[in-house]
Protein backbone atom coordinates (compact mmCIF):
# COMPACT_ATOMS: atom_id res chain seq x y z
CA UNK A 1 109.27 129.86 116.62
CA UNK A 2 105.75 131.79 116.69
CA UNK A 3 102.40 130.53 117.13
CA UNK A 4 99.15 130.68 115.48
CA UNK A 5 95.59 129.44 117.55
CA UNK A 6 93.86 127.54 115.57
CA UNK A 7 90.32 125.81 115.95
CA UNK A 8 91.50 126.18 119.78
CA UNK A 9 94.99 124.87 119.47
CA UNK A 10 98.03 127.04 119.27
CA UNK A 11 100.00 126.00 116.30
CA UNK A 12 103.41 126.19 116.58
CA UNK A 13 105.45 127.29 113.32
CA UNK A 14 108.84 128.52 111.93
CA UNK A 15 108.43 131.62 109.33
CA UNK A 16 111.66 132.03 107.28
CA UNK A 17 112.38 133.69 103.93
CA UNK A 18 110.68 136.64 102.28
CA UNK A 19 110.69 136.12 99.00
CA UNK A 20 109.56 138.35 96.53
CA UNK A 21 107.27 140.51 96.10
CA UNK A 22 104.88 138.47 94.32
CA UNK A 23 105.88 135.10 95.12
CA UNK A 24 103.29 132.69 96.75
CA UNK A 25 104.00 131.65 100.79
CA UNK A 26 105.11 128.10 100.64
CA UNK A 27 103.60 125.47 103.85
CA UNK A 28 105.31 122.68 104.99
CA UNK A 29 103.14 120.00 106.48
CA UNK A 30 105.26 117.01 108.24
CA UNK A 31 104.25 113.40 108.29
CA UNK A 32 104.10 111.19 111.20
CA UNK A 33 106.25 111.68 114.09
CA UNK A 34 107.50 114.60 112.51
CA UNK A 35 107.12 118.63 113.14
CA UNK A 36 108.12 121.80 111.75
CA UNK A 37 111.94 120.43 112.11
CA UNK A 38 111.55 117.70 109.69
CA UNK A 39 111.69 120.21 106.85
CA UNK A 40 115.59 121.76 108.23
CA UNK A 41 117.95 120.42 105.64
CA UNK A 42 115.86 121.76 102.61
CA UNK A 43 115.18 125.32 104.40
CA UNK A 44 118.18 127.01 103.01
CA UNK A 45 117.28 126.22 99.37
CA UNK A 46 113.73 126.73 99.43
CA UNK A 47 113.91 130.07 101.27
CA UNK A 48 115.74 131.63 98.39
CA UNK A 49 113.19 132.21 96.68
CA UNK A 50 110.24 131.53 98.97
CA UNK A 51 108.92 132.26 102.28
CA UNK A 52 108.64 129.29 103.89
CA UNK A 53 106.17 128.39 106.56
CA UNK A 54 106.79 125.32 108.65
CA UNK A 55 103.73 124.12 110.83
CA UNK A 56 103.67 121.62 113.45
CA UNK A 57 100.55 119.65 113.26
CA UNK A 58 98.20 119.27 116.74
CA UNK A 59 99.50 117.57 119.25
CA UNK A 60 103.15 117.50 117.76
CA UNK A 61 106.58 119.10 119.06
CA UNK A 62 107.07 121.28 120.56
CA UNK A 63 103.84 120.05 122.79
CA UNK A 64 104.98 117.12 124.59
CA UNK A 65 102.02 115.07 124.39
CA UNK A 66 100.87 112.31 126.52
CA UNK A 67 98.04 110.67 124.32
CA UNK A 68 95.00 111.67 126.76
CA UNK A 69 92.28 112.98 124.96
CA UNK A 70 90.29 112.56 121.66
CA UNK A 71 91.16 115.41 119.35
CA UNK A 72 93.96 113.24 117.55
CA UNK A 73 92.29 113.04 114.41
CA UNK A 74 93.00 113.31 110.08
CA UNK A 75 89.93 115.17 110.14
CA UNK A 76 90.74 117.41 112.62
CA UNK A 77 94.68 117.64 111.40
CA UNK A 78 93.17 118.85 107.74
CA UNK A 79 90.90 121.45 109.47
CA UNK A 80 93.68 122.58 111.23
CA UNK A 81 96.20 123.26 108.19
CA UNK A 82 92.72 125.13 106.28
CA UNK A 83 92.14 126.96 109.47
CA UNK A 84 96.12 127.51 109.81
CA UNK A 85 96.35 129.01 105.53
CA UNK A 86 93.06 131.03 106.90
CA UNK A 87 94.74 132.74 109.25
CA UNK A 88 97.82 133.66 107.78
CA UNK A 89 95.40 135.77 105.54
CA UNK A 90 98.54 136.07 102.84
CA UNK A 91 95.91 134.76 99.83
CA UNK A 92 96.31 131.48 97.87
CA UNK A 93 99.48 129.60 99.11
CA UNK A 94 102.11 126.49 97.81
CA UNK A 95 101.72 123.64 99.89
CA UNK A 96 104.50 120.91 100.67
CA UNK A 97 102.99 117.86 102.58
CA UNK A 98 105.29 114.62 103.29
CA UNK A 99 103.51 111.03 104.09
CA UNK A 100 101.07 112.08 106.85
CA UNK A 101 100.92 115.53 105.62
CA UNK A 102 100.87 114.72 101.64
CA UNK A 103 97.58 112.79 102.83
CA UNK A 104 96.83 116.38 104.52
CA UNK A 105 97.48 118.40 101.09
CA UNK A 106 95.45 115.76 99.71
CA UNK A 107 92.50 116.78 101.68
CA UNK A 108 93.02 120.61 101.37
CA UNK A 109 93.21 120.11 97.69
CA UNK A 110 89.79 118.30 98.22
CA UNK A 111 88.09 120.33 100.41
CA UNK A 112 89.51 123.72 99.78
CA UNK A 113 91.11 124.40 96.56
CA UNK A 114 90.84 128.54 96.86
CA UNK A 115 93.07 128.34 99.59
CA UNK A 116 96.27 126.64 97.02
CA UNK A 117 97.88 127.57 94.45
CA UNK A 118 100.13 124.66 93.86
CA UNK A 119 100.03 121.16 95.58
CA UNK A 120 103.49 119.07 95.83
CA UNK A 121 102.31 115.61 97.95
CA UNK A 122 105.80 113.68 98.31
CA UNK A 123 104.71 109.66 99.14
CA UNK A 124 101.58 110.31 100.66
CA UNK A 125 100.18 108.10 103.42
CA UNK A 126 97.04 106.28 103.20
CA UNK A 127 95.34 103.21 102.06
CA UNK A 128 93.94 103.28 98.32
CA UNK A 129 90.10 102.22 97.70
CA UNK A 130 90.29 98.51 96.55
CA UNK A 131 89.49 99.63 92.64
CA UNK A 132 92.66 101.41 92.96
CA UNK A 133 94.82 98.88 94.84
CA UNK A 134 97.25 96.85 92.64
CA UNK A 135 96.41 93.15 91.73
CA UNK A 136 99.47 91.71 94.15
CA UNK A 137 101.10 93.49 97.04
CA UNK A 138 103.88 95.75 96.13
CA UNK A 139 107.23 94.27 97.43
CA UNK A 140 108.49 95.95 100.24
CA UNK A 141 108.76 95.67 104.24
CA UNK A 142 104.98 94.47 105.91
CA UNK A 143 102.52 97.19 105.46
CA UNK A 144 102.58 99.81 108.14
CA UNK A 145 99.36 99.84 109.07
CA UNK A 146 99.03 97.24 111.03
CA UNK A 147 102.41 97.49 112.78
CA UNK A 148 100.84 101.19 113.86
CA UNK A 149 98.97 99.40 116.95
CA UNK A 150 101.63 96.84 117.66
CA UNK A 151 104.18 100.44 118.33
CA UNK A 152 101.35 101.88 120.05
CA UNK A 153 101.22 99.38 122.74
CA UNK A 154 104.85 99.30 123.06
CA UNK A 155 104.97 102.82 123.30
CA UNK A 156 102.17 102.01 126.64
CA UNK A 157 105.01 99.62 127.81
CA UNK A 158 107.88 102.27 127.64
CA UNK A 159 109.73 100.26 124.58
CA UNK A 160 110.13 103.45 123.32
CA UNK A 161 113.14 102.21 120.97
CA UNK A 162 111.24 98.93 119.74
CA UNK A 163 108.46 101.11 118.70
CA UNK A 164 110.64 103.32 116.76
CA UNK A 165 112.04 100.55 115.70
CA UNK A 166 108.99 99.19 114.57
CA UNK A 167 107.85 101.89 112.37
CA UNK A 168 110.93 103.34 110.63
CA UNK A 169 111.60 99.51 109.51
CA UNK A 170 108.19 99.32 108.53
CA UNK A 171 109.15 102.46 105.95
CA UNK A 172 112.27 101.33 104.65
CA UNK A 173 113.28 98.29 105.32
CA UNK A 174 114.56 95.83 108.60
CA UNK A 175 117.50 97.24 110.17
CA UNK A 176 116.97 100.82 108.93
CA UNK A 177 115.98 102.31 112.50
CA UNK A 178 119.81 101.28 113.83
CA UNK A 179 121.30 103.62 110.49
CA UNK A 180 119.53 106.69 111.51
CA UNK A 181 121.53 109.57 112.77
CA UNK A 182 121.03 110.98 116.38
CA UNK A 183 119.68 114.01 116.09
CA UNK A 184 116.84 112.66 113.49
CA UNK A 185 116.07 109.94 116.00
CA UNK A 186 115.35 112.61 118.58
CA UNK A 187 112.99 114.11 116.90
CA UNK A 188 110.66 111.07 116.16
CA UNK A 189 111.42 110.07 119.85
CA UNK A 190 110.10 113.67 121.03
CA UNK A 191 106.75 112.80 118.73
CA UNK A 192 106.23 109.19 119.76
CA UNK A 193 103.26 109.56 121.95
CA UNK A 194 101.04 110.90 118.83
CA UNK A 195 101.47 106.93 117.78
CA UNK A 196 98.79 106.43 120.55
CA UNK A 197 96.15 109.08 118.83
CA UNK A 198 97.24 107.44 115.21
CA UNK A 199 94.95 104.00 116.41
CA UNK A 200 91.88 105.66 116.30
CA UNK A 201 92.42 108.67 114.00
CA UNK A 202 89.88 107.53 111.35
CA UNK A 203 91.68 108.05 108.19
CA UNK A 204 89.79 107.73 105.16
CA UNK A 205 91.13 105.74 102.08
CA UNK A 206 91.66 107.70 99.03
CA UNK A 207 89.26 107.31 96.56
CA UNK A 208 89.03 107.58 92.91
CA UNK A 209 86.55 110.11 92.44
CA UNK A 210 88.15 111.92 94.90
CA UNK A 211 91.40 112.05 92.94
CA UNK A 212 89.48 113.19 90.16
CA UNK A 213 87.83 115.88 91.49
CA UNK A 214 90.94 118.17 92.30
CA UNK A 215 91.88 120.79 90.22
CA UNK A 216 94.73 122.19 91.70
CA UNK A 217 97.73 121.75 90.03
CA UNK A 218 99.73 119.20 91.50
CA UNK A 219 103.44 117.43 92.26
CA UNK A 220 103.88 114.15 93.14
CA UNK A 221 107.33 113.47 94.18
CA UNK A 222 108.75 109.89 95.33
CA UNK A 223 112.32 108.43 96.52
CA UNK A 224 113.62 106.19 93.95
CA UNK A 225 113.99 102.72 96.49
CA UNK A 226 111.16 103.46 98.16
CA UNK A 227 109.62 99.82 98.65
CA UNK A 228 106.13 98.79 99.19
CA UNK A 229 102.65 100.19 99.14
CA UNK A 230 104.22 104.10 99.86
CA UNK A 231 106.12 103.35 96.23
CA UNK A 232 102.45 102.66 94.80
CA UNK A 233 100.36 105.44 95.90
CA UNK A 234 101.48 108.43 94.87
CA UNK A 235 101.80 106.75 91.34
CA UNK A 236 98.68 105.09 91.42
CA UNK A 237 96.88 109.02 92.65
CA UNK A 238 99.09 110.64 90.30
CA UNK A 239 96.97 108.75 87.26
CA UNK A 240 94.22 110.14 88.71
CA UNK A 241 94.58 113.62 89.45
CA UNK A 242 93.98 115.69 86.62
CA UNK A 243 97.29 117.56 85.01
CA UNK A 244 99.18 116.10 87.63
CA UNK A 245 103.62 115.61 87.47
CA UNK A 246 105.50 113.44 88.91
CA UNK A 247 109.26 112.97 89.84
CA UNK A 248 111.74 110.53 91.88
CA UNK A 249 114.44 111.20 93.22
CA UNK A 250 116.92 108.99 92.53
CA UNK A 251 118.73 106.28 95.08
CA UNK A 252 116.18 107.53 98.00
CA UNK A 253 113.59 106.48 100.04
CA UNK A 254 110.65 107.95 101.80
CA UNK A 255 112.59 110.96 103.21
CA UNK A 256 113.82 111.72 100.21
CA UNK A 257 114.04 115.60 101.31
CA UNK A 258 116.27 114.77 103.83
CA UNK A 259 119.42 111.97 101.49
CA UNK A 260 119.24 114.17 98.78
CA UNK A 261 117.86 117.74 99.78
CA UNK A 262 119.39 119.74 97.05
CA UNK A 263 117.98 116.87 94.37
CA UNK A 264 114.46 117.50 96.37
CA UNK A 265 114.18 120.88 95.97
CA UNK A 266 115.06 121.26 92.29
CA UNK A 267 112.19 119.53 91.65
CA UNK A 268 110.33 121.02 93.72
CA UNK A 269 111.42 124.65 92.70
CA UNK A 270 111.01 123.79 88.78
CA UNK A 271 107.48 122.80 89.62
CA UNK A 272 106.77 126.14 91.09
CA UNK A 273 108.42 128.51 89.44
CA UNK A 274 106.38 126.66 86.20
């Protein structure tokens, strides 16, 4: 593990691979409740031909946070992943972002497109504007937004489990939280306290003219029995964004990378190496 200070912050990362001698440095950006070990089981096939960069995001493991303070912000998470590609001063890079961090790509794309060459978002988090929001609700488990409070305050109570609990169900499905192996449990158990910060973190909606303005080329990636609005999103930007692809993975769900890695990161190599 290294570390990179950022805006203030030391970022933690892992830097694996070298690729070759041309190839474009690939970032990983988590999602929620995630850090740079989220990305483990796709490490070994990405890093073939890559070197792979693997970021925690502020606040995240292998800080042990407590939720004191104010600095738990989107806006201050994407200025941290432009500051983070500034600093690693190796040019234009590939960027991977997952949920929370496909809504970070999102923003770099936005805000910084001289920094990317290549944008893969898989189901990225966020609420659409309402001219982009579907006519009914998507079928699926209740939307996760609102159960993001209802975890917080458990968290405040010390029902640690029941917040988990709370929000993995929320993703895919009543009962899924129970299914999930140990050591993948761990690690959203040593991230829970950033639930606390996610209340107040001010996260825009995406918007359509937003979508429209990005130019880098761009991946959008989804698990094939993903359910609810996370299944609609990255469809709904991908109609939006100009030039953009899309793929599923077959018989997965929102951590795709992690039921089918191999599957994952064929898709995500083709797209790349294109």
């Amino acid at each position: 593990m290294q570390t990179l200070t950022v805006n203030g912050y030391d970022m933690a990362y892992l830097d694996v691979g070298r690729g070759s001698d041309n190839s474009t440095p690939l970032v990983l950006v988590h999602g929620t409740l995630g850090d740079f070990r989220t990305w483990n089981a796709v490490l070994g096939p990405l890093t073939k031909k890559h070197r792979v960069i693997s970021l925690s995001l502020r606040r995240f493991f292998p800080e042990h946070w407590d939720g004191a303070g104010n600095d738990y912000l989107m806006a201050q998470h994407v200025a941290d992943v432009i500051g983070f590609i500034e600093e690693l001063n190796a040019g234009p890079v590939d960027l991977i972002g997952h949920s929370r961090g496909g809504h970070i790509g999102f923003r770099v794309a936005q805000a910084r497109p001289d920094l990317l060459r290549k944008a893969i978002l898989a189901e990225p988090g966020g609420d659409l504007e309402p001219s982009l929001q579907p006519a009914s609700p998507p079928p699926g488990p209740v939307p996760l937004g609102p159960r993001i409070p209802l975890a917080a305050e458990m968290v405040r109570s010390g029902d640690i489990d029941g917040a988990l609990a709370l929000f993995v169900d929320g993703i895919d499905g009543e009962g899924a939280w129970v299914k999930w192996p140990a050591v993948a449990r761990q690690q959203l158990r040593d991230n829970i306290h950033t639930l606390l910060g996610q209340v107040g973190e001010n996260r825009k909606p995406f918007l359509r003219s937003e979508a429209e303005s990005i130019r880098t080329p761009t991946l959008l990636i989804g698990g094939g029995d993903t359910k609810g609005a996370l299944a609609v999103i990255w469809r709904v930007l991908a109609e939006h964004i100009p030039g953009a692809r899309t793929a599923v993975i077959p018989g997965t769900r929102h951590w795709m990378f992690e039921q089918a890695p191999q599957e994952f990161c064929n898709v995500v190599l083709e797209f790349l190496a294109a």
